[in-house]
PDB file of N, CA and C in Angstrom:
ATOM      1  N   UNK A   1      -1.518  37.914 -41.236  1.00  0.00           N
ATOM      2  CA  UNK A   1      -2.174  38.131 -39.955  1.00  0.00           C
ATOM      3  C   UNK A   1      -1.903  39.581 -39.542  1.00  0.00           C
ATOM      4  N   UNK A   2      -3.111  40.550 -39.645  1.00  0.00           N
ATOM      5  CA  UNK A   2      -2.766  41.987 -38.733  1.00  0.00           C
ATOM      6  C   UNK A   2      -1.727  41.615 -37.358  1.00  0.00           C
ATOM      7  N   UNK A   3      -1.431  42.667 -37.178  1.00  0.00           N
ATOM      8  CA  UNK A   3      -0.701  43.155 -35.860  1.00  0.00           C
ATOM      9  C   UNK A   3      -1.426  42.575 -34.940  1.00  0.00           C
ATOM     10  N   UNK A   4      -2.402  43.618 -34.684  1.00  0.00           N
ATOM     11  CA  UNK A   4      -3.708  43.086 -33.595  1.00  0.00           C
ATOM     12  C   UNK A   4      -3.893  41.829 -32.846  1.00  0.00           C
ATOM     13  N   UNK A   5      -4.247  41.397 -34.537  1.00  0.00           N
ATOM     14  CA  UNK A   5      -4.439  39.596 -33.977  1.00  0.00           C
ATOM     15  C   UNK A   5      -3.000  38.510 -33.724  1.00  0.00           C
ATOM     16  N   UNK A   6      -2.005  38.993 -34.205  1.00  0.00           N
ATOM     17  CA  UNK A   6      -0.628  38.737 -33.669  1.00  0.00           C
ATOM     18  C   UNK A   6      -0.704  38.917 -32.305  1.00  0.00           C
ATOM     19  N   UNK A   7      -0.704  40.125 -32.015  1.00  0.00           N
ATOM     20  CA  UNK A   7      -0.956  40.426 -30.229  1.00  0.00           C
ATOM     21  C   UNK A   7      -1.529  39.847 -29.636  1.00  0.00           C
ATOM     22  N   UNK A   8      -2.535  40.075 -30.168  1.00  0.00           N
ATOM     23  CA  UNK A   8      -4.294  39.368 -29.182  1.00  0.00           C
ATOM     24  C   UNK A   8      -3.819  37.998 -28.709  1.00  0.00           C
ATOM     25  N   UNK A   9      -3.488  36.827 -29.873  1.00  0.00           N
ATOM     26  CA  UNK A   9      -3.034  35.515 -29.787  1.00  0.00           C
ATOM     27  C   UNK A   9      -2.182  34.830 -29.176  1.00  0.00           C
ATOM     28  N   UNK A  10      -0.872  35.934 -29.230  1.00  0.00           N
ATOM     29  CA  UNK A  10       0.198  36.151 -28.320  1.00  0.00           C
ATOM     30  C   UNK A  10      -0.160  35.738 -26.587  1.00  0.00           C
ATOM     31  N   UNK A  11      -0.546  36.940 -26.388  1.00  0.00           N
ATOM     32  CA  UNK A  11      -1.597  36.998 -24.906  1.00  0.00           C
ATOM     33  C   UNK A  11      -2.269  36.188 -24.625  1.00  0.00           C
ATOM     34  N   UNK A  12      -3.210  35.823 -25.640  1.00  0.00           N
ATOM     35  CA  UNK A  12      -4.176  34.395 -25.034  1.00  0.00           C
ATOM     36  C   UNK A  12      -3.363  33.334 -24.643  1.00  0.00           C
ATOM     37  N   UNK A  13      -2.809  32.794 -25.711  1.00  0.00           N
ATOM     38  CA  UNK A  13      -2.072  31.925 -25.885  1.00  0.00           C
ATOM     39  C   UNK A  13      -1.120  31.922 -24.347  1.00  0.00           C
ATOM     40  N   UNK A  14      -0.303  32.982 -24.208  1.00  0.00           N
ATOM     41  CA  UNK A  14       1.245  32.666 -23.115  1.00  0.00           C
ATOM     42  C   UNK A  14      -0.197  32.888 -21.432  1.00  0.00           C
ATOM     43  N   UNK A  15      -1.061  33.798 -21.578  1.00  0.00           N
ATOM     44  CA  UNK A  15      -1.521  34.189 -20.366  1.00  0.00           C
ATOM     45  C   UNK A  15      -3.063  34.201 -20.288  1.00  0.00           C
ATOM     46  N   UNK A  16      -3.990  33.476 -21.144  1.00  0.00           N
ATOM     47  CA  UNK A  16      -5.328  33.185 -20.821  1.00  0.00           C
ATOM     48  C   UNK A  16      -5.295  31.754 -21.743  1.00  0.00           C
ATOM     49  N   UNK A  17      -4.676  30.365 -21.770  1.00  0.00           N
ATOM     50  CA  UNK A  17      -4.839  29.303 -22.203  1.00  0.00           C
ATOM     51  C   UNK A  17      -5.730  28.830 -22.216  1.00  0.00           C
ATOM     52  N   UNK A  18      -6.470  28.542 -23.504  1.00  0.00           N
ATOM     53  CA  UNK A  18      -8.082  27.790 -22.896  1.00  0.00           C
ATOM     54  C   UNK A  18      -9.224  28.548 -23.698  1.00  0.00           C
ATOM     55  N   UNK A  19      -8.353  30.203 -23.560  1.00  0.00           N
ATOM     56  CA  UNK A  19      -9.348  31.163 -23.982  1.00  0.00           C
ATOM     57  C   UNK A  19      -9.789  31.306 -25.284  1.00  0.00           C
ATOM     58  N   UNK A  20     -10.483  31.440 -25.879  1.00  0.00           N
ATOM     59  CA  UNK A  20     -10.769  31.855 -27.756  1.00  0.00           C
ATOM     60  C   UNK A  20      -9.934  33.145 -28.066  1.00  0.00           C
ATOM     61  N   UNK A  21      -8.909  33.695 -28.608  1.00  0.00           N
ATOM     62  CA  UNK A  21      -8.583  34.958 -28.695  1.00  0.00           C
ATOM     63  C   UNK A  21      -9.873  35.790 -29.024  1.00  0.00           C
ATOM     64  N   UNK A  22     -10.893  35.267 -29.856  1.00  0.00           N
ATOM     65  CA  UNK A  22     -12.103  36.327 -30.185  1.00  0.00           C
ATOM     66  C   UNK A  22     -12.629  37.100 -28.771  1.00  0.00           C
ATOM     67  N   UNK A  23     -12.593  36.633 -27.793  1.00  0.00           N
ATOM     68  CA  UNK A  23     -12.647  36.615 -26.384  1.00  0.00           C
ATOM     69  C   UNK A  23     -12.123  37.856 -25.925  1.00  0.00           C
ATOM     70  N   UNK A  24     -10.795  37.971 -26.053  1.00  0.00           N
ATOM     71  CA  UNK A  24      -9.943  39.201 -25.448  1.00  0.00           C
ATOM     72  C   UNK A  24     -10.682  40.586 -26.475  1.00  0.00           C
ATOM     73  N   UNK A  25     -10.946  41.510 -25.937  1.00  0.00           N
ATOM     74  CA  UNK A  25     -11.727  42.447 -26.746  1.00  0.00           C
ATOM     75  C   UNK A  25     -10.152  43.347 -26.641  1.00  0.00           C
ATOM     76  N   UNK A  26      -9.877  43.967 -28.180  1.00  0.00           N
ATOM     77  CA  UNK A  26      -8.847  44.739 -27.923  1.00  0.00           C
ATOM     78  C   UNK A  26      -8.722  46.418 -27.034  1.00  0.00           C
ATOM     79  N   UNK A  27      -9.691  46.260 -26.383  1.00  0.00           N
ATOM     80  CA  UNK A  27      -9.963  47.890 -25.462  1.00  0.00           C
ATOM     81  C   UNK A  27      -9.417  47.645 -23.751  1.00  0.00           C
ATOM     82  N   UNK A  28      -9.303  45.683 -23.693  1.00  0.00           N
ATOM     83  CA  UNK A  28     -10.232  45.774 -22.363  1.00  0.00           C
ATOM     84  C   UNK A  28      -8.730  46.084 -21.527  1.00  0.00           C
ATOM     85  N   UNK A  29      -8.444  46.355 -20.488  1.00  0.00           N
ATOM     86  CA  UNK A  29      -7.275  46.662 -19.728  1.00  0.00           C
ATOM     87  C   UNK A  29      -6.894  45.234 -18.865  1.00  0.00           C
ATOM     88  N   UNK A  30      -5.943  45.540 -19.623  1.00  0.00           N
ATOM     89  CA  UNK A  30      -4.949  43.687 -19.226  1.00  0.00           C
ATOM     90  C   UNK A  30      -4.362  43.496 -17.818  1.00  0.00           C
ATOM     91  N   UNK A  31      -4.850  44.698 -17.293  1.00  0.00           N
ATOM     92  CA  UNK A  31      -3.919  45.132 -16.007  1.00  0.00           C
ATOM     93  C   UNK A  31      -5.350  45.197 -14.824  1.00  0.00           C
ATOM     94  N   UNK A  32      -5.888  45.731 -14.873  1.00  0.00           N
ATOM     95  CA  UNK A  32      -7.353  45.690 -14.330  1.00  0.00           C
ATOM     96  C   UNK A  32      -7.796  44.478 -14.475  1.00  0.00           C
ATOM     97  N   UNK A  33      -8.068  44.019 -15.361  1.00  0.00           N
ATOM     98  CA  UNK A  33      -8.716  42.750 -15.493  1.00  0.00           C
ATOM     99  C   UNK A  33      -7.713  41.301 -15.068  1.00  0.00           C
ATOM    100  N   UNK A  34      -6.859  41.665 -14.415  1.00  0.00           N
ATOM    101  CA  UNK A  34      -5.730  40.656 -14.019  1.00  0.00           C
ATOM    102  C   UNK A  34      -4.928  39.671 -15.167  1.00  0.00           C
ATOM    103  N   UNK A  35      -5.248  40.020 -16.257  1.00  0.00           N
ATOM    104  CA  UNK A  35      -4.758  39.421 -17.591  1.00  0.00           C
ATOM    105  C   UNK A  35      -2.968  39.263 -17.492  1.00  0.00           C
ATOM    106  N   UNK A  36      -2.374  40.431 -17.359  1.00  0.00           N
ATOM    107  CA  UNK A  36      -1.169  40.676 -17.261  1.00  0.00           C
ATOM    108  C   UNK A  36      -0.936  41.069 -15.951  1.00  0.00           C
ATOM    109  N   UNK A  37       0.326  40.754 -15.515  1.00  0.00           N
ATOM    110  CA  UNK A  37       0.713  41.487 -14.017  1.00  0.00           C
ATOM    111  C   UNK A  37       2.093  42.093 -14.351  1.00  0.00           C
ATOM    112  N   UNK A  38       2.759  42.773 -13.333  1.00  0.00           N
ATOM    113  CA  UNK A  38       3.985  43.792 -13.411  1.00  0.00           C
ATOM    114  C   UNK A  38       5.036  42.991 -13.979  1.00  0.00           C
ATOM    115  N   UNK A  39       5.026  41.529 -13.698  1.00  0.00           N
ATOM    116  CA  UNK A  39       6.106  40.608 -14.228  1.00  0.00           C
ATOM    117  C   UNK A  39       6.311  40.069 -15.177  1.00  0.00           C
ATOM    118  N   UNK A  40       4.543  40.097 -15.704  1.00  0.00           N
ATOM    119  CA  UNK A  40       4.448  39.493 -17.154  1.00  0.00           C
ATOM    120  C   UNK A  40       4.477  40.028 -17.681  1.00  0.00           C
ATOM    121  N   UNK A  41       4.187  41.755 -17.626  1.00  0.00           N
ATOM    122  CA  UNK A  41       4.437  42.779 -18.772  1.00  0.00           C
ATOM    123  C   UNK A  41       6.200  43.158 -18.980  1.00  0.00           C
ATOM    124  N   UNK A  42       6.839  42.854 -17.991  1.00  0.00           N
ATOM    125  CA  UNK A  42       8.158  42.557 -18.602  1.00  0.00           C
ATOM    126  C   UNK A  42       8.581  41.393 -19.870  1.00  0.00           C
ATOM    127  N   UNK A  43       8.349  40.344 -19.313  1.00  0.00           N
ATOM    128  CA  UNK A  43       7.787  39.168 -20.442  1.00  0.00           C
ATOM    129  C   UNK A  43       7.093  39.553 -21.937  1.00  0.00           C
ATOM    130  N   UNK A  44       6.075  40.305 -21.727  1.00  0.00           N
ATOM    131  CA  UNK A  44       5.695  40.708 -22.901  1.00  0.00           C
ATOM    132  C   UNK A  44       6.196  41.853 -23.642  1.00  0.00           C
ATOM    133  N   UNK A  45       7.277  42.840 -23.088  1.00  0.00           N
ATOM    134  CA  UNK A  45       8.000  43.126 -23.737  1.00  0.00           C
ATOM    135  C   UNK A  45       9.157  42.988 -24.079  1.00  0.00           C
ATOM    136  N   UNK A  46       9.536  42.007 -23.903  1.00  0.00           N
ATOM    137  CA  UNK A  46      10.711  41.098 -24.525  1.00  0.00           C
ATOM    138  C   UNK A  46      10.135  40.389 -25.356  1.00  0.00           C
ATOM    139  N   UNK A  47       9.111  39.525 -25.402  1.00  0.00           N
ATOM    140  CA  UNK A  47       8.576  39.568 -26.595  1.00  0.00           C
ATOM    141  C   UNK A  47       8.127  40.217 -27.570  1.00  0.00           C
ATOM    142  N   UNK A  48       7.918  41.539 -27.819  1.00  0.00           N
ATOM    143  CA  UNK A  48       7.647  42.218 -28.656  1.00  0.00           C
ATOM    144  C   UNK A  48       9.078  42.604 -28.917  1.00  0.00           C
ATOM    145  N   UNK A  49      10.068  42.960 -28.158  1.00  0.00           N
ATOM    146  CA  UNK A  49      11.392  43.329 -28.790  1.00  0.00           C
ATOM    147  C   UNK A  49      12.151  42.390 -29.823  1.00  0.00           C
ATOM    148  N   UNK A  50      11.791  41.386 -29.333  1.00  0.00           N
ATOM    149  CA  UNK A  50      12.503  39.845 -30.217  1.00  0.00           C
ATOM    150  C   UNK A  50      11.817  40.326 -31.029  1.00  0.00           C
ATOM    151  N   UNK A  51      10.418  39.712 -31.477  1.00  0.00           N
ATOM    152  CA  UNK A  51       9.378  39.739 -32.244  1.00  0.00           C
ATOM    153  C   UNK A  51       9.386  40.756 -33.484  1.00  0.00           C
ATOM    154  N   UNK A  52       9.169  42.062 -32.787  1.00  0.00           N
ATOM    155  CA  UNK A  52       9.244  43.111 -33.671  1.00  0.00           C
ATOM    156  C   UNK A  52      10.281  43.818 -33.926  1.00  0.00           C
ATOM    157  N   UNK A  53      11.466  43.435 -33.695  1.00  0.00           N
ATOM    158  CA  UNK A  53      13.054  44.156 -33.099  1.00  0.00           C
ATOM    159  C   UNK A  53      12.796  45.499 -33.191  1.00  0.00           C
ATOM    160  N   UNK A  54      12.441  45.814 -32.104  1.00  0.00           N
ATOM    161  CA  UNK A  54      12.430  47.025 -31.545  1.00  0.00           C
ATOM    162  C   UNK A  54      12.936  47.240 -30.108  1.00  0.00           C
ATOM    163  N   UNK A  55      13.533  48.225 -30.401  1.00  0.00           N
ATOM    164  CA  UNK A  55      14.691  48.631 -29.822  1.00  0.00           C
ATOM    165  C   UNK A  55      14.050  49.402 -28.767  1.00  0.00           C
ATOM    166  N   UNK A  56      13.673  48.407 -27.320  1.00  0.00           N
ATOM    167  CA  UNK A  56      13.021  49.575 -26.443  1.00  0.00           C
ATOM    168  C   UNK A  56      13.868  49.707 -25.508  1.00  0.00           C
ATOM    169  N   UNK A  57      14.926  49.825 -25.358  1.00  0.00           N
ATOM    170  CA  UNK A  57      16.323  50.569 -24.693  1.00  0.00           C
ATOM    171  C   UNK A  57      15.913  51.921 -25.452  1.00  0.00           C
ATOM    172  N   UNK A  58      15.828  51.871 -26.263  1.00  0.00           N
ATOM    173  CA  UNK A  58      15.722  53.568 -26.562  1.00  0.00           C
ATOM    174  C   UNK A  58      14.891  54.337 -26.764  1.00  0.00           C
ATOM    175  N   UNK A  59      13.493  53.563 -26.342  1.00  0.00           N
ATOM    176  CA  UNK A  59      12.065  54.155 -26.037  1.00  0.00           C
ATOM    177  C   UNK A  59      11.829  54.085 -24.688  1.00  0.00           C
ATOM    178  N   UNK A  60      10.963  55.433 -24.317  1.00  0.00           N
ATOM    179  CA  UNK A  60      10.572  55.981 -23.055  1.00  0.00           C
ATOM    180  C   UNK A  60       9.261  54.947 -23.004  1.00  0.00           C
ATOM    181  N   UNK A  61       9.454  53.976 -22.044  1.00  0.00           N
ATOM    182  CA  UNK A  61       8.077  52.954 -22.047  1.00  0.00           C
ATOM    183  C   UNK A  61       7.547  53.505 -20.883  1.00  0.00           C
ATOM    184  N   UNK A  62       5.748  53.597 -21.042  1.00  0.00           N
ATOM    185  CA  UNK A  62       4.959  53.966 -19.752  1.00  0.00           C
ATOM    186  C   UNK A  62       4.116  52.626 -19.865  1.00  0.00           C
ATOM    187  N   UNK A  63       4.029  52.435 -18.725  1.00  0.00           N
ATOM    188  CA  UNK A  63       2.550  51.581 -18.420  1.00  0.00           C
ATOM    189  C   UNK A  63       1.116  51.466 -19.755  1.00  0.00           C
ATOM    190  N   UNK A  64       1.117  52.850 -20.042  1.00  0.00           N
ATOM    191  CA  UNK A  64      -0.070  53.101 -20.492  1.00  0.00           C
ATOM    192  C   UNK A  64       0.191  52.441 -22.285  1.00  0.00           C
ATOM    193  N   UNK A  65       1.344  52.280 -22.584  1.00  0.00           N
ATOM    194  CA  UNK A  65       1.373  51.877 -23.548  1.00  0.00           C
ATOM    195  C   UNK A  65       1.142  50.423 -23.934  1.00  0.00           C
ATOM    196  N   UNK A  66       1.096  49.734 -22.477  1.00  0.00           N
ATOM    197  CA  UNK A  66       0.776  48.166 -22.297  1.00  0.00           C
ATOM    198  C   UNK A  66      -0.544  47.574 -21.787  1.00  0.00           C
ATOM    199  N   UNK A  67      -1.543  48.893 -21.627  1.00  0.00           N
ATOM    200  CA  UNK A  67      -2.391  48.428 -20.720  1.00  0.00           C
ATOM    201  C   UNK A  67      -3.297  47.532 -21.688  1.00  0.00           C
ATOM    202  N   UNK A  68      -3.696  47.800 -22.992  1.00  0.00           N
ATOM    203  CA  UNK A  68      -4.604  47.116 -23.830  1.00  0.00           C
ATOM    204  C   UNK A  68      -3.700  46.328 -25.232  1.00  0.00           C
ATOM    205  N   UNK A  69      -4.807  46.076 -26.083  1.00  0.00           N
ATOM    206  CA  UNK A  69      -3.983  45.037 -26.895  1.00  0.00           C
ATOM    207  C   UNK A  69      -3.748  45.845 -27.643  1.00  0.00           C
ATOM    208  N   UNK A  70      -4.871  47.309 -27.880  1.00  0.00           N
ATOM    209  CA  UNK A  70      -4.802  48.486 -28.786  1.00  0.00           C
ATOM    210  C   UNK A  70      -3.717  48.949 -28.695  1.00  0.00           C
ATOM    211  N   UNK A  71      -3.547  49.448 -26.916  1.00  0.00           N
ATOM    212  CA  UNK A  71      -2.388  50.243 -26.427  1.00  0.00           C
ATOM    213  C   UNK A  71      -0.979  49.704 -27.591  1.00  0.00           C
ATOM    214  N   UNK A  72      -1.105  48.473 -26.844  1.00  0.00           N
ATOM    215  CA  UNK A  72       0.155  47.575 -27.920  1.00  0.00           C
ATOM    216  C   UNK A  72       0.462  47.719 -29.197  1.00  0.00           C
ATOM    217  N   UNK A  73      -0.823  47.207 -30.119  1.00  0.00           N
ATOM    218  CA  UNK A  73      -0.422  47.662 -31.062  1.00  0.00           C
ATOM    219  C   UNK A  73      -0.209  49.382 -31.958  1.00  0.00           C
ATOM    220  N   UNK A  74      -0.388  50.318 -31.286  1.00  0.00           N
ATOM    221  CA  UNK A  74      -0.165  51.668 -31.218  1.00  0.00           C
ATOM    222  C   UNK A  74       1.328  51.472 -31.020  1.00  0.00           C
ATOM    223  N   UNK A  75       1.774  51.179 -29.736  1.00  0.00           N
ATOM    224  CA  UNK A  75       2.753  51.417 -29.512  1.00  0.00           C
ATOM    225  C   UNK A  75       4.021  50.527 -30.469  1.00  0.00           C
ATOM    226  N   UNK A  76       3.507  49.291 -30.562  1.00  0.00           N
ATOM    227  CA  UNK A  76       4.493  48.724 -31.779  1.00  0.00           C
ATOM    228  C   UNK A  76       4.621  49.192 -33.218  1.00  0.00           C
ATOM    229  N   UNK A  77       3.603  50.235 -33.554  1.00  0.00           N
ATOM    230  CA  UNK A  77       3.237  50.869 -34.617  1.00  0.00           C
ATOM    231  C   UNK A  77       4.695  52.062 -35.140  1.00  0.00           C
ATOM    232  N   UNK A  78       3.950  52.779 -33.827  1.00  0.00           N
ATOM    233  CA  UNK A  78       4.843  53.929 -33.347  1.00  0.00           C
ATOM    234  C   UNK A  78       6.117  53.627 -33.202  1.00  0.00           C
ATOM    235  N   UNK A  79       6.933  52.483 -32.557  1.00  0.00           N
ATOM    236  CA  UNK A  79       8.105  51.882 -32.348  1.00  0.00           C
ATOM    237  C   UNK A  79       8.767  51.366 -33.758  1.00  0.00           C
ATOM    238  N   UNK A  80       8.162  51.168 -34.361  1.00  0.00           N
ATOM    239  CA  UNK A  80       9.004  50.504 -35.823  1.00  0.00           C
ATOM    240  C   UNK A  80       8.820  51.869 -36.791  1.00  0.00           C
ATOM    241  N   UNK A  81       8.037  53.123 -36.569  1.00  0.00           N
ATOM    242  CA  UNK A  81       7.654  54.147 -37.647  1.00  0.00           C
ATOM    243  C   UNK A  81       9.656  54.347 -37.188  1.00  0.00           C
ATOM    244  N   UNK A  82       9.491  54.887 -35.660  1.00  0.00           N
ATOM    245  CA  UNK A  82      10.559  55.355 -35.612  1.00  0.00           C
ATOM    246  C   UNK A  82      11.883  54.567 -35.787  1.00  0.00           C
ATOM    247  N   UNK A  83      11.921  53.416 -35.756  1.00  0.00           N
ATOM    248  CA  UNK A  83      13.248  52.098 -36.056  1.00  0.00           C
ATOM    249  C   UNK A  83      13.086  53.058 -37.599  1.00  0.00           C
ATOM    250  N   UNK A  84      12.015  52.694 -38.523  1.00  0.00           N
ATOM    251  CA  UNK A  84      12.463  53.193 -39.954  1.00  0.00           C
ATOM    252  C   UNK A  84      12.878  54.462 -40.073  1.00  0.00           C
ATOM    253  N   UNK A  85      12.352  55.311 -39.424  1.00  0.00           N
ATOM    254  CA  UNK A  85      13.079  56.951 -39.355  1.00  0.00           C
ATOM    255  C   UNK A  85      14.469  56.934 -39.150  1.00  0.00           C
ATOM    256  N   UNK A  86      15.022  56.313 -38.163  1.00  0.00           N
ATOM    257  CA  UNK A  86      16.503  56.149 -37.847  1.00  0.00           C
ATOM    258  C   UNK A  86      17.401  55.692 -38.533  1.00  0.00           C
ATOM    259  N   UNK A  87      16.744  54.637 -39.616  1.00  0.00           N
ATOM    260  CA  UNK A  87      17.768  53.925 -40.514  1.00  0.00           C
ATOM    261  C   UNK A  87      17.683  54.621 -41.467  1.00  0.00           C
ATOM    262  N   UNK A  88      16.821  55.592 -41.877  1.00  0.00           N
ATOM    263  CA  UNK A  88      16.428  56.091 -43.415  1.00  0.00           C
ATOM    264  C   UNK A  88      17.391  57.378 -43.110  1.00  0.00           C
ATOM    265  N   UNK A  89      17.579  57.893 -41.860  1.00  0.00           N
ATOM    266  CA  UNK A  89      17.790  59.368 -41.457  1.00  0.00           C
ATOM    267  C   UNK A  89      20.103  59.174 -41.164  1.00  0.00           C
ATOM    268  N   UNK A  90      20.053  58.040 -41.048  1.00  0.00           N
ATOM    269  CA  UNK A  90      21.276  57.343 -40.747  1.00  0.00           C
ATOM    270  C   UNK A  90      22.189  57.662 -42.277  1.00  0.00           C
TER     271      UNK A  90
END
Protein backbone atom coordinates (compact mmCIF):
# COMPACT_ATOMS: atom_id res chain seq x y z
CA UNK A 1 0.00 0.00 0.00
CA UNK A 2 1.65 3.59 -1.03
CA UNK A 3 2.05 6.09 1.71
CA UNK A 4 -0.75 8.17 0.30
CA UNK A 5 -3.29 5.65 0.53
CA UNK A 6 -2.01 4.64 4.09
CA UNK A 7 -2.82 8.29 4.96
CA UNK A 8 -5.84 8.89 2.99
CA UNK A 9 -7.46 5.62 4.87
CA UNK A 10 -6.07 6.55 8.07
CA UNK A 11 -8.21 9.87 7.95
CA UNK A 12 -11.27 8.45 6.51
CA UNK A 13 -11.37 5.80 8.57
CA UNK A 14 -10.54 7.72 12.43
CA UNK A 15 -12.40 11.19 10.99
CA UNK A 16 -14.86 10.83 7.90
CA UNK A 17 -16.50 7.12 8.78
CA UNK A 18 -18.88 6.15 6.20
CA UNK A 19 -16.73 7.88 3.65
CA UNK A 20 -15.07 5.90 0.48
CA UNK A 21 -11.34 6.97 0.95
CA UNK A 22 -11.51 7.43 -3.08
CA UNK A 23 -13.57 10.43 -1.81
CA UNK A 24 -10.87 12.40 0.12
CA UNK A 25 -8.97 13.98 -2.92
CA UNK A 26 -5.29 14.21 -1.75
CA UNK A 27 -5.03 18.30 -2.43
CA UNK A 28 -8.19 19.12 -0.56
CA UNK A 29 -7.38 21.10 2.88
CA UNK A 30 -8.41 19.04 5.92
CA UNK A 31 -8.55 22.14 7.88
CA UNK A 32 -10.86 24.30 5.67
CA UNK A 33 -12.96 21.70 4.84
CA UNK A 34 -13.55 20.83 8.63
CA UNK A 35 -12.02 17.27 8.10
CA UNK A 36 -9.45 17.75 10.87
CA UNK A 37 -9.57 20.30 13.74
CA UNK A 38 -6.60 21.74 16.07
CA UNK A 39 -7.20 18.64 18.37
CA UNK A 40 -7.32 16.07 15.93
CA UNK A 41 -4.28 17.15 14.20
CA UNK A 42 -2.54 16.49 17.43
CA UNK A 43 -4.07 12.94 17.24
CA UNK A 44 -2.88 12.58 13.88
CA UNK A 45 0.40 13.24 14.70
CA UNK A 46 0.88 10.84 17.17
CA UNK A 47 -0.22 8.68 14.85
CA UNK A 48 2.14 9.17 12.33
CA UNK A 49 4.94 9.20 15.06
CA UNK A 50 3.92 5.62 16.32
CA UNK A 51 3.24 4.63 12.79
CA UNK A 52 6.17 5.93 11.02
CA UNK A 53 8.60 6.40 14.15
CA UNK A 54 9.40 9.57 13.54
CA UNK A 55 10.79 11.51 15.77
CA UNK A 56 8.80 14.84 15.71
CA UNK A 57 10.32 16.20 18.99
CA UNK A 58 12.98 17.01 16.73
CA UNK A 59 11.17 18.41 13.77
CA UNK A 60 10.07 22.03 13.42
CA UNK A 61 6.19 21.11 12.70
CA UNK A 62 4.03 23.97 10.91
CA UNK A 63 0.46 23.71 10.24
CA UNK A 64 1.17 23.71 6.63
CA UNK A 65 2.68 20.45 6.74
CA UNK A 66 -0.78 18.92 7.91
CA UNK A 67 -3.09 20.76 5.96
CA UNK A 68 -3.55 18.03 3.02
CA UNK A 69 -3.04 14.32 2.69
CA UNK A 70 -0.18 15.45 0.11
CA UNK A 71 1.07 17.92 2.72
CA UNK A 72 1.39 14.61 4.90
CA UNK A 73 2.76 12.53 2.91
CA UNK A 74 5.68 15.10 1.88
CA UNK A 75 6.18 15.65 5.19
CA UNK A 76 6.46 11.90 6.34
CA UNK A 77 8.70 11.55 3.32
CA UNK A 78 10.95 14.26 4.37
CA UNK A 79 10.79 13.03 8.15
CA UNK A 80 12.13 9.46 7.65
CA UNK A 81 14.81 10.87 4.60
CA UNK A 82 16.11 12.65 7.63
CA UNK A 83 15.57 9.66 10.60
CA UNK A 84 17.90 7.75 7.78
CA UNK A 85 20.45 10.63 7.48
CA UNK A 86 20.95 10.58 11.27
CA UNK A 87 21.50 6.95 11.70
CA UNK A 88 23.74 6.58 8.58
CA UNK A 89 25.66 9.98 9.69
CA UNK A 90 25.78 8.51 13.51
Amino acid sequence: MSLEREITEHIVSTYLPGTPADELEPTLDLFDSGVVSSLQLLELIEWLRSRYAIPVDDLALSPRSFRSVAAIREFVGNAQELSYARVDGE
